[in-house]
Protein backbone atom coordinates (compact mmCIF):
# COMPACT_ATOMS: atom_id res chain seq x y z
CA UNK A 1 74.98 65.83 -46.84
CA UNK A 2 71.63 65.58 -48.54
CA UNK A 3 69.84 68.81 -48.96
CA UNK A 4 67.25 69.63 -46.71
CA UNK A 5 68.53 67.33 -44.11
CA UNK A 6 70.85 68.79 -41.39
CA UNK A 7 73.49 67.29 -40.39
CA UNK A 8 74.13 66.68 -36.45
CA UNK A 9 77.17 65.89 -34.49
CA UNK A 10 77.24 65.00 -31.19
CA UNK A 11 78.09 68.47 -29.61
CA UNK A 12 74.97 69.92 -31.53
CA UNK A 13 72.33 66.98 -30.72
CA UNK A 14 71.36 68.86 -27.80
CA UNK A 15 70.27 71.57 -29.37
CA UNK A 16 69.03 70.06 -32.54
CA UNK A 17 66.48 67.27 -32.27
CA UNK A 18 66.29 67.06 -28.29
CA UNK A 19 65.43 70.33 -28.41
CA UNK A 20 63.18 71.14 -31.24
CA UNK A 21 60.13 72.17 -31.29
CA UNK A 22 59.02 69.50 -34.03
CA UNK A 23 59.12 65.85 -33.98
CA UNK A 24 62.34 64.71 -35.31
CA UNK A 25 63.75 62.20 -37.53
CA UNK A 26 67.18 60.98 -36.88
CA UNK A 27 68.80 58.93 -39.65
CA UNK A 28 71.94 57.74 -37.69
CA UNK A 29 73.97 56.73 -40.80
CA UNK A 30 77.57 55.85 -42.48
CA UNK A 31 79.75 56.80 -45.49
CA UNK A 32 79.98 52.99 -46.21
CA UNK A 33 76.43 52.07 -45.88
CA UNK A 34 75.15 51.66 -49.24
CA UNK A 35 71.02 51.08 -47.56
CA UNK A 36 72.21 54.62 -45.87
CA UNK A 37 73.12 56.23 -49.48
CA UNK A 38 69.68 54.76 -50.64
CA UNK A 39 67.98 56.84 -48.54
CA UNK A 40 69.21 60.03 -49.41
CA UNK A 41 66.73 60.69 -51.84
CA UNK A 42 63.92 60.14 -49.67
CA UNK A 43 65.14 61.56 -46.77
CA UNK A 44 65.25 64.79 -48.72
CA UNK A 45 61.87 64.80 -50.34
CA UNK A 46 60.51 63.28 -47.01
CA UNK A 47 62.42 67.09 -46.09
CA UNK A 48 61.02 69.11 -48.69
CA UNK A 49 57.73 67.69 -48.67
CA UNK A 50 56.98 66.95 -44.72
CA UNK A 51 59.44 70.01 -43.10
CA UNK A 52 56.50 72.12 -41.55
CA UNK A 53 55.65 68.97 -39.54
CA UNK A 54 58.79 66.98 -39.07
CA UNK A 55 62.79 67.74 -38.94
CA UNK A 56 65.13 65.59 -40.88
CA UNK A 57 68.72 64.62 -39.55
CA UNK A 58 71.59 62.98 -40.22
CA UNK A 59 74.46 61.87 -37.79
CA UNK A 60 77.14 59.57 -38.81
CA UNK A 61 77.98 56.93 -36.51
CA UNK A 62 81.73 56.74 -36.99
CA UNK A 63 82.08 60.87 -36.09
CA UNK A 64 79.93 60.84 -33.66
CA UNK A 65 80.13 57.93 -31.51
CA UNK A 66 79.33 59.52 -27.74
CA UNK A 67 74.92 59.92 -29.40
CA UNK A 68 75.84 56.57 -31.17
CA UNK A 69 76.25 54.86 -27.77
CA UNK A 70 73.76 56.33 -25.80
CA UNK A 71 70.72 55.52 -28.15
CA UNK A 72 72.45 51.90 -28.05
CA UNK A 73 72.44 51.90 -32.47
CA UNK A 74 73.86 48.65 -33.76
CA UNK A 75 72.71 48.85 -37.22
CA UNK A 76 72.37 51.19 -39.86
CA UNK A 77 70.78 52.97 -40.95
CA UNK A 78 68.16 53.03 -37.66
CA UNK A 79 65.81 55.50 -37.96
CA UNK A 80 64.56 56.86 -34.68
CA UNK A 81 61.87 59.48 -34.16
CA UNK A 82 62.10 61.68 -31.06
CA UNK A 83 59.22 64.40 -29.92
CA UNK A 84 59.75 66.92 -26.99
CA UNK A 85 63.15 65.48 -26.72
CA UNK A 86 62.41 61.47 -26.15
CA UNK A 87 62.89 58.39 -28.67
CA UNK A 88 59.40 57.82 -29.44
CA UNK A 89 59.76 55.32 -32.64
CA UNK A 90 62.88 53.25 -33.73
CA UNK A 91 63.30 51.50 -37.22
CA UNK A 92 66.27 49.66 -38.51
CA UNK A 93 66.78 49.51 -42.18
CA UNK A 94 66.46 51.07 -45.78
CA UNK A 95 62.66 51.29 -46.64
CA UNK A 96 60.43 53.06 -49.60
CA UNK A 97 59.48 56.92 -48.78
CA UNK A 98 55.97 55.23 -49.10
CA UNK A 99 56.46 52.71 -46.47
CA UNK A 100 58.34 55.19 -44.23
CA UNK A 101 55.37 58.08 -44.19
CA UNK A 102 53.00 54.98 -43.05
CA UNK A 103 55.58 54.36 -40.20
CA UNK A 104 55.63 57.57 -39.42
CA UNK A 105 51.82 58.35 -39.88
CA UNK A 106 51.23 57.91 -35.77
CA UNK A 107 54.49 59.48 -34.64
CA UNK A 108 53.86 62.91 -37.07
């Protein structure tokens, strides 16, 4: 788990991102992604730095397949934004904490 990011399962994503009060990154990731472990460091100053305005999660695919399925994730990692409990922005792929901020710029 990278600090400052929770972690979500699928008995918690409920309660987590669909119903948080903030916009919400999901980072729907795996142990043997090596573009997921990439991320870890950004996802955690993306965290530190942007965690009045946005939530940061994690799920891994393998655990938690039922959330998995039903946001139809092939790849990973896929990053997918969701605000007042809808997908509102989908990326697939490692990118810079530079290039992800401007991505997320008209979702935040």
């Amino acid at each position: 788990m990278v600090t400052g990011v929770i972690d979500v399962t699928d008995e918690n994503f409920e309660a987590e991102v669909i119903g948080a009060d903030l916009p919400v990154l999901v980072e729907f990731t795996a142990d043997w992604c090596p573009p997921c472990r990439q991320m870890g460091p950004v996802l955690k100053a993306l965290a530190s730095e942007e965690g009045d305005r946005l939530k940061v999660v994690q799920l891994d695919v393998d655990s938690n397949p039922e959330t998995t399925n039903a946001y139809k994730v092939l790849s990973m990692p896929t990053f997918m934004v969701f605000r007042a409990g809808e997908p509102v922005k989908s990326m697939v792929g490692a990118r810079a904490k530079r290039r992800l901020l401007e991505e997320l710029a008209d979702v935040v």
